[in-house]
C-alpha atoms as a PDB file:
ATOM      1  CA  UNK A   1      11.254   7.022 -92.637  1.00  0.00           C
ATOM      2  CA  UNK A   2       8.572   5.675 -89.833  1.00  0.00           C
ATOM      3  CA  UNK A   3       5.059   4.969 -90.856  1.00  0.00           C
ATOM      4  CA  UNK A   4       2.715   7.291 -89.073  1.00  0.00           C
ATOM      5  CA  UNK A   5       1.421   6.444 -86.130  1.00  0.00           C
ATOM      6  CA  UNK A   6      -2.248   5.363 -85.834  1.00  0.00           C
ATOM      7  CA  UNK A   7      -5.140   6.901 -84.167  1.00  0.00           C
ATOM      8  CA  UNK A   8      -4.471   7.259 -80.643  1.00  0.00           C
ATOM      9  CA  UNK A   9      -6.169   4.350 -78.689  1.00  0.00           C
ATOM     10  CA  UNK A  10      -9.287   5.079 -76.290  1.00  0.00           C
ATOM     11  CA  UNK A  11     -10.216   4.859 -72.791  1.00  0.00           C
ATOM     12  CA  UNK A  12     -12.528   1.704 -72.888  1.00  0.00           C
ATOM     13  CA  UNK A  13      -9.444   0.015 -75.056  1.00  0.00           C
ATOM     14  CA  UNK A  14      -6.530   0.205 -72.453  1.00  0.00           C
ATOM     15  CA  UNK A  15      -8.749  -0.122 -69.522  1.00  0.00           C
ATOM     16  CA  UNK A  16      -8.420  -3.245 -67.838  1.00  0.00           C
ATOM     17  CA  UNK A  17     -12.008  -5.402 -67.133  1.00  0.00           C
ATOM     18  CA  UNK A  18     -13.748  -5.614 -63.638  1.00  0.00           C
ATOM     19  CA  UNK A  19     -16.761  -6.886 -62.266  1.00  0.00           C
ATOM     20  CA  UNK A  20     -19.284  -4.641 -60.843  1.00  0.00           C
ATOM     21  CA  UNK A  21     -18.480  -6.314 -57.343  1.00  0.00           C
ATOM     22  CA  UNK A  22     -14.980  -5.216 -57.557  1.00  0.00           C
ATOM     23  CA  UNK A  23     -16.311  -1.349 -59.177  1.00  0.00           C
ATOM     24  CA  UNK A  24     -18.457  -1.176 -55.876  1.00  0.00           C
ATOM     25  CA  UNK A  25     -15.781  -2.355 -53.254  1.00  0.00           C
ATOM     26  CA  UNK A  26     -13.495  -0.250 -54.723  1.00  0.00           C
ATOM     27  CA  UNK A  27     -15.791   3.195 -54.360  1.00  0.00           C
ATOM     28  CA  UNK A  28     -16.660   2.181 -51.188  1.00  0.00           C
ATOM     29  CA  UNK A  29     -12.807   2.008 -50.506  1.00  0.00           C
ATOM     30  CA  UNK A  30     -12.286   5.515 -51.571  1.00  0.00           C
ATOM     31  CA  UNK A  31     -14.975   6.485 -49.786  1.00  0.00           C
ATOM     32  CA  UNK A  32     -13.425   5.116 -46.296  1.00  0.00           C
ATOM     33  CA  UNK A  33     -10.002   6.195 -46.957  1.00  0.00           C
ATOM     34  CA  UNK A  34     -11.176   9.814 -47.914  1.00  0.00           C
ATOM     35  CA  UNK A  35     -13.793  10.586 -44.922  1.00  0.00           C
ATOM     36  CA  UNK A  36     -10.773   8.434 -42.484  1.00  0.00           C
ATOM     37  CA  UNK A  37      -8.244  10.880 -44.313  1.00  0.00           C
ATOM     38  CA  UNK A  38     -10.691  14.063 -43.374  1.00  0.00           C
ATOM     39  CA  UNK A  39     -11.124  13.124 -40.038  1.00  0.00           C
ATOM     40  CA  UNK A  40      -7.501  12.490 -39.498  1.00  0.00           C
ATOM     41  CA  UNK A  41      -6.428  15.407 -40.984  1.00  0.00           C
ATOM     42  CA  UNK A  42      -8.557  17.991 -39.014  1.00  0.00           C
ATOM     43  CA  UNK A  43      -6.420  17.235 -35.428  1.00  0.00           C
ATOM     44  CA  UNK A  44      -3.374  17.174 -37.536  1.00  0.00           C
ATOM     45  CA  UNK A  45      -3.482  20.377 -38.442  1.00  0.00           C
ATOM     46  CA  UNK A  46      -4.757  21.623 -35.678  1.00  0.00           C
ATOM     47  CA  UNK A  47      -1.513  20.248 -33.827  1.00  0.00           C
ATOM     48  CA  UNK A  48       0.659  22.173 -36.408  1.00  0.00           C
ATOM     49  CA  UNK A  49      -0.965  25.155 -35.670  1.00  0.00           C
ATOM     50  CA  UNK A  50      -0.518  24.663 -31.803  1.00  0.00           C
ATOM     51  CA  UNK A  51       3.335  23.990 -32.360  1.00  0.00           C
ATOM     52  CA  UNK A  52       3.970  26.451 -35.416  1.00  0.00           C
ATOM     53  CA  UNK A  53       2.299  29.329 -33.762  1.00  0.00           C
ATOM     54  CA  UNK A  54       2.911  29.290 -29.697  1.00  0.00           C
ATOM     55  CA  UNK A  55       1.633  31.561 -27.352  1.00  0.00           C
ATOM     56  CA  UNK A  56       3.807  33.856 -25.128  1.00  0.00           C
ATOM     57  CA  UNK A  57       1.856  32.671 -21.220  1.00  0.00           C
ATOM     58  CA  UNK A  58       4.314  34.561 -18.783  1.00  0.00           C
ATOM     59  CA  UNK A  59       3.751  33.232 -15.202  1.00  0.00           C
ATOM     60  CA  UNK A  60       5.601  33.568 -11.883  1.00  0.00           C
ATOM     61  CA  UNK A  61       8.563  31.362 -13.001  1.00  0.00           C
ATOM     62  CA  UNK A  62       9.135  34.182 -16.057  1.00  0.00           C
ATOM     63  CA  UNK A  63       9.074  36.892 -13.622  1.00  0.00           C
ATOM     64  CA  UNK A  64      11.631  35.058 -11.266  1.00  0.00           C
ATOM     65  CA  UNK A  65      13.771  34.194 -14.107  1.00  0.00           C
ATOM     66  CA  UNK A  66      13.752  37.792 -15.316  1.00  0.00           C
ATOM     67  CA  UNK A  67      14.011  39.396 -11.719  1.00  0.00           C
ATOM     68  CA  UNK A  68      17.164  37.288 -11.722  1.00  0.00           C
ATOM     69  CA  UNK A  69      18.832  38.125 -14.796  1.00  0.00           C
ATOM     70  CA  UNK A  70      18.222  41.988 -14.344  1.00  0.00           C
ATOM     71  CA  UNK A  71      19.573  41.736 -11.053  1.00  0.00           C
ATOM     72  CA  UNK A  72      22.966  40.003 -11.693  1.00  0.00           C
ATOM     73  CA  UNK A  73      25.600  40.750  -9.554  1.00  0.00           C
ATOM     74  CA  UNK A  74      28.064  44.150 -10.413  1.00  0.00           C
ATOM     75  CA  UNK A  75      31.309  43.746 -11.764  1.00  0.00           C
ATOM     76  CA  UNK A  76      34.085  44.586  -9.564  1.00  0.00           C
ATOM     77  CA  UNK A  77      35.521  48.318 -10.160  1.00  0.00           C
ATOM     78  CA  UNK A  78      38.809  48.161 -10.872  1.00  0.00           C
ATOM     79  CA  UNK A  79      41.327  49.858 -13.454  1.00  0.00           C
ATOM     80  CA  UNK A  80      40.746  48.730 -16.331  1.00  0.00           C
ATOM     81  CA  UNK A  81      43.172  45.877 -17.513  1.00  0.00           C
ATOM     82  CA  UNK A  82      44.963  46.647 -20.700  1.00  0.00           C
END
């Protein structure tokens, strides 16, 4: 049978050492990529609103193109073809 395992290691034993220079560039890292990732993410959604959700605008080109298809030419009367 296994021995036991030990007592769970902590935080400040698997973390890895850094200066405070590197602690500081790296906040100020997140910091840019968060406030770019805001910024970027306000006209992106914006656009997926536009395309997800269009508006019906009928103009004069609707009207035309529905004039024409109500109006479509009458069959020929005939007898009906069996």
């Amino acid at each position: 049978m296994p021995p036991p395992p030990g007592p769970p290691l902590s935080l400040s034993e698997l973390a890895i050492p850094i200066s405070e220079d590197a602690a500081h560039r790296a906040r100020i890292s997140v910091a840019v990529t968060v406030s770019l990732f805001a910024l970027c993410l306000v006209p992106m959604c914006a656009r997926i609103y536009i395309r997800a959700l269009p508006r019906w605008n009928f103009w004069w080109d609707d009207v035309f193109i529905v004039l024409g298809f109500v109006r479509l030419p009458p069959r020929a009367h005939g007898p009906p073809s069996h």
